[in-house]
Protein backbone atom coordinates (compact mmCIF):
# COMPACT_ATOMS: atom_id res chain seq x y z
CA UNK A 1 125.60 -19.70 -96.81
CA UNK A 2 123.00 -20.69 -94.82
CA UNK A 3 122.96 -21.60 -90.96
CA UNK A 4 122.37 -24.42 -89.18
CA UNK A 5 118.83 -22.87 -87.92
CA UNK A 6 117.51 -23.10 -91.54
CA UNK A 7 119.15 -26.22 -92.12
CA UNK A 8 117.20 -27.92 -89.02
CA UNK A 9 114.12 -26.02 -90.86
CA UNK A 10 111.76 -28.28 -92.91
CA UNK A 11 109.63 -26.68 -95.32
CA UNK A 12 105.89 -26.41 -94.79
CA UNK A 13 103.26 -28.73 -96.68
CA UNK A 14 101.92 -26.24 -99.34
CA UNK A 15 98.39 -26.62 -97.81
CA UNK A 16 99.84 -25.23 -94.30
CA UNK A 17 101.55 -22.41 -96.35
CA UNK A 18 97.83 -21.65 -98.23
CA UNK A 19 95.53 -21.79 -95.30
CA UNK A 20 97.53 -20.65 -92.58
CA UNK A 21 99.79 -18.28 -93.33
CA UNK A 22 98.97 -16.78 -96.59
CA UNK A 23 94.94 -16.96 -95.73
CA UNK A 24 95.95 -16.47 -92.02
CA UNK A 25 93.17 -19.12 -90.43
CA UNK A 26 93.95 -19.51 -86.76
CA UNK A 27 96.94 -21.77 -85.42
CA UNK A 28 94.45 -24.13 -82.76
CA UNK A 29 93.11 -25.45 -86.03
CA UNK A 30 95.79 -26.96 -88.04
CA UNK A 31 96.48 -28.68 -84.24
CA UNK A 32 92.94 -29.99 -84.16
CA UNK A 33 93.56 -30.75 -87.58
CA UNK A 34 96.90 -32.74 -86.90
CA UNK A 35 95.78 -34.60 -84.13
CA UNK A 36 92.34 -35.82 -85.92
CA UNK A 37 94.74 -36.99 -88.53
CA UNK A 38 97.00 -38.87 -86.31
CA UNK A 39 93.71 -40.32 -84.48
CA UNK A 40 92.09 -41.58 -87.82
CA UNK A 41 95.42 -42.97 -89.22
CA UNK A 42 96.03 -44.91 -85.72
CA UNK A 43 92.06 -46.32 -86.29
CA UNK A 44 92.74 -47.28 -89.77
CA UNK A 45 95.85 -49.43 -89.34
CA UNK A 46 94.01 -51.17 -85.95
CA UNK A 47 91.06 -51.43 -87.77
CA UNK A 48 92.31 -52.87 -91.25
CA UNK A 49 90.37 -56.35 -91.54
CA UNK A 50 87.19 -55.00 -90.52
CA UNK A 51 87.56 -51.94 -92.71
CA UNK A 52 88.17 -54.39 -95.70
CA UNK A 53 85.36 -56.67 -94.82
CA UNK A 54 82.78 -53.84 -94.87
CA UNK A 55 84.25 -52.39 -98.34
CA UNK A 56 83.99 -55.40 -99.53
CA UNK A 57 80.60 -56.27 -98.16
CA UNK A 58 79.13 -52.72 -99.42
CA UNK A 59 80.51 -53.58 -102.86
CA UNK A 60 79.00 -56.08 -103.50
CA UNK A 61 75.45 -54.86 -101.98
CA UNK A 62 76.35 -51.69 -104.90
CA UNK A 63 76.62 -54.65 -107.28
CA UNK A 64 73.99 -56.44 -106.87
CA UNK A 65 71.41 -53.87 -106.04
CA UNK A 66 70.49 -52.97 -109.90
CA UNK A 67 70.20 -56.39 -110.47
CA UNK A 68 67.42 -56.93 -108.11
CA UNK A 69 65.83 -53.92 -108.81
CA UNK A 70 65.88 -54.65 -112.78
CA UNK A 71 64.26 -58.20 -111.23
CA UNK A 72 61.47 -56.89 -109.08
CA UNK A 73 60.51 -54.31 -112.02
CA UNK A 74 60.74 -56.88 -114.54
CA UNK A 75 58.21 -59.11 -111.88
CA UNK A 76 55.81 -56.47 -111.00
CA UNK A 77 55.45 -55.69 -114.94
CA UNK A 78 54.73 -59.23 -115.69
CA UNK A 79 52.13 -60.11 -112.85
CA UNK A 80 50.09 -57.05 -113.67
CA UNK A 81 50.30 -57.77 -117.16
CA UNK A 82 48.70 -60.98 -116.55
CA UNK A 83 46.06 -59.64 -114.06
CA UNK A 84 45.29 -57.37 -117.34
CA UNK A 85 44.47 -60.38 -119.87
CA UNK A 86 43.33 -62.22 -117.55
CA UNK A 87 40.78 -59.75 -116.45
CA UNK A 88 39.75 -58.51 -120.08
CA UNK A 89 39.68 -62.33 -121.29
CA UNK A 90 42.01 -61.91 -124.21
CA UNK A 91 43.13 -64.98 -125.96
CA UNK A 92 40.32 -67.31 -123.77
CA UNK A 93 41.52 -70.19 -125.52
CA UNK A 94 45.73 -69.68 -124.57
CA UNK A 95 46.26 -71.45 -120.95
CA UNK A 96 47.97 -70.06 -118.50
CA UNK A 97 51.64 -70.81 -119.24
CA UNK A 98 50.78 -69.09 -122.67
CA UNK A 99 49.32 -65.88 -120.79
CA UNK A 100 52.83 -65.64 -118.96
CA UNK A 101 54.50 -66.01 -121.98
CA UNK A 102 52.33 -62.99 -123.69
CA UNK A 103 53.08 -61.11 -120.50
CA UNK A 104 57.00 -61.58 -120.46
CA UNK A 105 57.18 -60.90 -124.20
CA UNK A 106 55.23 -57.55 -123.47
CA UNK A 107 57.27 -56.64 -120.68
CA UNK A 108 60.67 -57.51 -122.56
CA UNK A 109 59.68 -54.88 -125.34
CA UNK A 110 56.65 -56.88 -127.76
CA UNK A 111 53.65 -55.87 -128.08
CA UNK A 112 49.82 -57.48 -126.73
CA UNK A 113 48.11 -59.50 -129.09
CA UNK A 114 45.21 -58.38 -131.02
């Protein structure tokens, strides 16, 4: 039977059992430990709304951020493409609206006109 010592007894989190009794990693640490814990959990619940806003707010910069880099490529790609006939006078007749057409194509996979 067992007394009412073991019975008052809760077992240890395995992680406790691991680290600090098997492994034998001082005691002052799983304290610290503890106490960090109970100081981040306390944070969290007084901090809730603002923690949720700046998720929230980061995932959508994560979101959008290929987007606008995709974008900017795609721009940079088609103003030097321009610059290029434009430069070397290819197709002297096309105006310009047809130039930025030639350049997007190019740019979007086609290839430069001969």
């Amino acid at each position: 039977m067992k007394s009412n010592s073991d019975k008052n007894q809760s077992k240890l989190p395995w992680w406790v059992e691991l680290l600090f009794v098997q492994i034998g990693l001082p005691d002052s640490w799983l304290s610290k430990y503890l106490k960090k814990k109970k100081e981040a959990v306390t944070f969290i619940y007084e901090n809730k709304k603002y923690i949720a806003y700046c998720s929230l707010l980061i995932a959508g910069v994560l979101y959008i951020y290929p987007i606008v880099r995709y974008t900017s490529s795609s721009a940079s790609c088609i103003d030097e493409t321009t610059k290029y006939l434009k430069s070397n006078n290819i197709n002297k007749a096309q105006n310009e609206m047809d130039i930025n057409s030639i350049a997007v194509g190019y740019c979007h996979g086609g290839s430069l006109p001969q």
